[in-house]
N, C-alpha and C. Protein backbone atom coordinates (compact mmCIF):
# COMPACT_ATOMS: atom_id res chain seq x y z
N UNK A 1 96.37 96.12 124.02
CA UNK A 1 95.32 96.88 123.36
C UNK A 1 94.41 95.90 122.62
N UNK A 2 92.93 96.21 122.75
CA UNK A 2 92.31 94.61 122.17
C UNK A 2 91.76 95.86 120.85
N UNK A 3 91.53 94.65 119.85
CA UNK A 3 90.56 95.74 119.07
C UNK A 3 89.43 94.83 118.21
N UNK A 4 89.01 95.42 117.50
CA UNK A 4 87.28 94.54 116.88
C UNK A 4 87.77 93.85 116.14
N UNK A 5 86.78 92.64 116.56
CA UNK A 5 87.07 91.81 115.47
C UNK A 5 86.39 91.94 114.36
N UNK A 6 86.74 91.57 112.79
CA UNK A 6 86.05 91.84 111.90
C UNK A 6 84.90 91.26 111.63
N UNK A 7 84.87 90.33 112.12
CA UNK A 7 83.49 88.83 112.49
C UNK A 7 82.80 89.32 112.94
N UNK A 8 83.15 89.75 114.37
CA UNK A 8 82.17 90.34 115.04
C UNK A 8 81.46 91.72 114.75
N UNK A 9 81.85 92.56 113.41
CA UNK A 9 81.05 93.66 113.19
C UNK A 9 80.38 93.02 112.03
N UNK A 10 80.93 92.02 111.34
CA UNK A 10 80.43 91.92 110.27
C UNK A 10 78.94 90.78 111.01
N UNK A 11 79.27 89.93 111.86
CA UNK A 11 77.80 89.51 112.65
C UNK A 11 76.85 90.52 113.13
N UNK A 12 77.45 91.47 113.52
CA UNK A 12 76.51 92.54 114.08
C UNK A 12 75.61 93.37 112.81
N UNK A 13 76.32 93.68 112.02
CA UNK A 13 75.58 93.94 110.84
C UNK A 13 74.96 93.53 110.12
N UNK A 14 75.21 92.48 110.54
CA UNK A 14 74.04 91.17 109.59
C UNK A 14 72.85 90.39 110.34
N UNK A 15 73.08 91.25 111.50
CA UNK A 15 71.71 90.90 112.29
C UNK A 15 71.15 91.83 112.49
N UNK A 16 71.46 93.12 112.33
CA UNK A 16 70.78 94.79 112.72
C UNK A 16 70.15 94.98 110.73
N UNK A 17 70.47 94.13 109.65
CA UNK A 17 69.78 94.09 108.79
C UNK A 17 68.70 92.89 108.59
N UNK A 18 68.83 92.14 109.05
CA UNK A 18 67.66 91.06 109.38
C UNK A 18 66.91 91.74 109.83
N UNK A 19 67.25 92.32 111.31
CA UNK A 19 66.15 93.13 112.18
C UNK A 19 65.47 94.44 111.30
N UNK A 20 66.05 94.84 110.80
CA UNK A 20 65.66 95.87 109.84
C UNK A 20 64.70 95.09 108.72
N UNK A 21 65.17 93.74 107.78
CA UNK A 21 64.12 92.97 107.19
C UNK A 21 62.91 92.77 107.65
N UNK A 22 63.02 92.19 108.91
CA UNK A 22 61.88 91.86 109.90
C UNK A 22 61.01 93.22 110.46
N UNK A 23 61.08 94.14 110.07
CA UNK A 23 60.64 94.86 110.57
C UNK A 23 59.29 95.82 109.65
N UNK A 24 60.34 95.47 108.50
CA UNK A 24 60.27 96.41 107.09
C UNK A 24 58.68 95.05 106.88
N UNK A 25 59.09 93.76 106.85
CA UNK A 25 58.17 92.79 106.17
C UNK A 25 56.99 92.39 107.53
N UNK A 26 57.25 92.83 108.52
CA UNK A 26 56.14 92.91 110.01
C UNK A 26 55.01 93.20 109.21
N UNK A 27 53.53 92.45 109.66
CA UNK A 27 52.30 93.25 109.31
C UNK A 27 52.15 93.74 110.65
N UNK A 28 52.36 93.91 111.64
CA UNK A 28 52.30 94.26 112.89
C UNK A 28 52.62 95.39 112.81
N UNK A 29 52.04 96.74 113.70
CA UNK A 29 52.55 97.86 113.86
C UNK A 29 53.82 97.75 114.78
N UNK A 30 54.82 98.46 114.89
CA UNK A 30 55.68 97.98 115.37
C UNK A 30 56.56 99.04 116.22
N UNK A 31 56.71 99.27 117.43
CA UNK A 31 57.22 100.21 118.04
C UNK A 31 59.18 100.72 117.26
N UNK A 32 59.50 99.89 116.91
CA UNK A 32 61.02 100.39 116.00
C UNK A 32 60.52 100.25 114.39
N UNK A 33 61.27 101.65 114.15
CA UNK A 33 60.79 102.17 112.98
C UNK A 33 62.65 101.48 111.86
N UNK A 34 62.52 101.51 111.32
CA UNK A 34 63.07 100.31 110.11
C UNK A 34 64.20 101.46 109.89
N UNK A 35 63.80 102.85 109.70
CA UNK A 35 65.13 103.71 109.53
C UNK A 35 65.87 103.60 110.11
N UNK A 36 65.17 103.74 111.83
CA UNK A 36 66.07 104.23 113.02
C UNK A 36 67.61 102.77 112.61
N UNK A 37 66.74 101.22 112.46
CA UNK A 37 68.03 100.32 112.43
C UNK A 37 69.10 100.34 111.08
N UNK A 38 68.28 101.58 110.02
CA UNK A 38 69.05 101.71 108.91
C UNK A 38 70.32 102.83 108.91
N UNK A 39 69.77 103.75 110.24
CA UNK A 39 70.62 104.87 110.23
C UNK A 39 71.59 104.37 111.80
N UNK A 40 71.51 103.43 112.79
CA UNK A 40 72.32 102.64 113.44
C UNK A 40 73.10 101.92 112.42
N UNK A 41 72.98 101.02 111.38
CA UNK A 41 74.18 100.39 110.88
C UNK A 41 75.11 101.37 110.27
N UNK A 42 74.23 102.33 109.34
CA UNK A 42 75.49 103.86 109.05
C UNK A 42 76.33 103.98 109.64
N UNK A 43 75.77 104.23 110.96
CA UNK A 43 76.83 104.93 111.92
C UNK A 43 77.94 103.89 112.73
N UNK A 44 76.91 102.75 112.54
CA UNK A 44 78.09 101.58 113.12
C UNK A 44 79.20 101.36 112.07
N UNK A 45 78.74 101.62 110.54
CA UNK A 45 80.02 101.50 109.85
C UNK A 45 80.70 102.53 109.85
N UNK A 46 80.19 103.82 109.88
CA UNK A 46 80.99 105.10 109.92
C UNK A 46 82.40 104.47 111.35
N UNK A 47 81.94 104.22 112.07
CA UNK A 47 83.01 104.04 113.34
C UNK A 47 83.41 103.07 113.10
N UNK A 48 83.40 102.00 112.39
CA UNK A 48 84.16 100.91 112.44
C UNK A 48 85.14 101.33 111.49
N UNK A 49 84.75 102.12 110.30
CA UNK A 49 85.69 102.48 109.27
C UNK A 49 86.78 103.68 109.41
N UNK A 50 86.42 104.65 110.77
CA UNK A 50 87.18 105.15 112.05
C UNK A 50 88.19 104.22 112.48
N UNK A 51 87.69 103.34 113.35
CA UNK A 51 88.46 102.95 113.95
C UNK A 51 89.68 101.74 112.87
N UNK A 52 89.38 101.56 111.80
CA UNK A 52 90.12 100.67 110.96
C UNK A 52 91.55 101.99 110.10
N UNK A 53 90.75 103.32 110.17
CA UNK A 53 91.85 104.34 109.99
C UNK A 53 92.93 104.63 111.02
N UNK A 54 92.20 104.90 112.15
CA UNK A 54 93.21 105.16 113.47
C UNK A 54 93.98 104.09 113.48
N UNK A 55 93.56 102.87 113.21
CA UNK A 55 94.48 100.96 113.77
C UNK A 55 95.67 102.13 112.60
N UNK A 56 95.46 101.72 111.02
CA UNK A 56 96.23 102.12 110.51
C UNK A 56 97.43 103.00 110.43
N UNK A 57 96.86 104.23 111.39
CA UNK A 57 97.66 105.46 111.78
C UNK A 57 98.61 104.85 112.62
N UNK A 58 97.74 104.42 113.77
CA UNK A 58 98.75 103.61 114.93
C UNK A 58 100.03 103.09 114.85
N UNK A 59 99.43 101.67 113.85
CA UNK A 59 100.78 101.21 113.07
C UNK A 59 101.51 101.61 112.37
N UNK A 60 101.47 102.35 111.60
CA UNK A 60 102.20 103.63 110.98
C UNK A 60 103.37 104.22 112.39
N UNK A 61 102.52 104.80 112.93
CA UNK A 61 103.18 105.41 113.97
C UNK A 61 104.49 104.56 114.98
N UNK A 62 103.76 103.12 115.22
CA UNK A 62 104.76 102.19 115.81
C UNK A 62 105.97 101.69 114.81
N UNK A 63 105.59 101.60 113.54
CA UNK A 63 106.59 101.00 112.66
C UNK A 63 107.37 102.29 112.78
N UNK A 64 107.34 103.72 112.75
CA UNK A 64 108.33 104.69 112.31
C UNK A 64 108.70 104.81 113.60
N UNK A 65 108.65 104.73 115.07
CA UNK A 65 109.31 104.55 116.45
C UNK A 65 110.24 103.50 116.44
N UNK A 66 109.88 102.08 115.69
CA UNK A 66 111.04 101.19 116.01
C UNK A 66 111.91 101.55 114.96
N UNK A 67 111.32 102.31 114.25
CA UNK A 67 112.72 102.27 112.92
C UNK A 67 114.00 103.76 113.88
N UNK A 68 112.69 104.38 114.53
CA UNK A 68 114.29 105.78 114.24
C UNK A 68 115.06 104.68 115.50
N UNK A 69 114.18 104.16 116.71
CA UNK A 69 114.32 103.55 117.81
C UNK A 69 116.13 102.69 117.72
N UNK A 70 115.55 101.95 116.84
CA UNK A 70 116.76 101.01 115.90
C UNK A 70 118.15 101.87 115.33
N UNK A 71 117.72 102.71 114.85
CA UNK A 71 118.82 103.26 113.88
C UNK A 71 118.86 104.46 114.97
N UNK A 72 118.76 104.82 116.49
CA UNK A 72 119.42 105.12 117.07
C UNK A 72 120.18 104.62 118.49
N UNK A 73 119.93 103.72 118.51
CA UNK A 73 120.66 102.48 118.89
C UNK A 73 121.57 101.88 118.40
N UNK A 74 121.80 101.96 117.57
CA UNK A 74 122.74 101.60 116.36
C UNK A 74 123.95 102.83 116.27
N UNK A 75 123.39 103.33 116.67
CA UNK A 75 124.46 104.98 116.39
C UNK A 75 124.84 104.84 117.75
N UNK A 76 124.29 104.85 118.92
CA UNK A 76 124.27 105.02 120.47
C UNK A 76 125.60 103.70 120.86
N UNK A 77 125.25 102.10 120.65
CA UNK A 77 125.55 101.38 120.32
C UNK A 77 127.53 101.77 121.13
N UNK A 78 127.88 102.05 119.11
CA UNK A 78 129.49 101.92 119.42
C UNK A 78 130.21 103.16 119.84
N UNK A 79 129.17 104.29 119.83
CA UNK A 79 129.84 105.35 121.16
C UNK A 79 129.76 105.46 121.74
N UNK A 80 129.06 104.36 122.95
CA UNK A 80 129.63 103.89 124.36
C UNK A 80 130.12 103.30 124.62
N UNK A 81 130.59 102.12 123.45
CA UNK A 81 131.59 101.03 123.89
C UNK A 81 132.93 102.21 123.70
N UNK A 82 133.02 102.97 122.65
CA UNK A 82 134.58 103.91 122.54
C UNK A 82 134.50 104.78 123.56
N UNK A 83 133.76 105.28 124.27
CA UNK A 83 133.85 106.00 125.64
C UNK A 83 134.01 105.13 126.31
N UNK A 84 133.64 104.04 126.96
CA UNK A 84 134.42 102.78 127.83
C UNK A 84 135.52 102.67 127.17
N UNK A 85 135.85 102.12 126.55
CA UNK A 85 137.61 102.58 126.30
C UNK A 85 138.21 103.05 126.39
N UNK A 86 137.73 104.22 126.36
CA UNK A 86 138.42 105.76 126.48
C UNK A 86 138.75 105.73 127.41
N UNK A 87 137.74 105.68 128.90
CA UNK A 87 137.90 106.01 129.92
C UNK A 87 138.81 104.89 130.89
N UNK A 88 138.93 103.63 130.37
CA UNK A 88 139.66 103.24 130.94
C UNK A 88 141.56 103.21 130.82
């Protein structure tokens, strides 16, 4: 599973506000309007701060699988070695 790097959003955001600087300080009329790249980084943080909840959940979720995982293996474990015994 790959997931974002934090570099790489935090580069991306720091060039979609440059571009937003550059845009805002343009004397040029300018076909991109300065919001539109103000209301793109919103939403790029809204989902990055998504996806940094779900990572969280995830791991949550994997740490409590190896734990019951473990501690039923552990139980599983020496009542098959005493049923091999048994049975022989």
């Amino acid at each position: 599973m790959q997931g974002i790097e934090p570099k790489i959003h935090t580069s991306l955001i720091e060039r979609m506000k440059y571009y937003s600087d550059l845009i805002k300080n343009s004397k040029h009329e300018c076909l991109a309007n300065p919001e539109d790249a103000h209301h793109m980084m919103i939403e790029l943080n809204e989902l990055y701060e998504d996806y940094l909840n779900q990572k969280r959940n995830l791991e949550k979720s994997i740490k409590k699988y190896r734990e019951f995982y473990q501690g039923q293996q552990k139980l599983l474990t020496p009542r098959i070695r005493q049923l091999k015994r048994t049975r022989k």
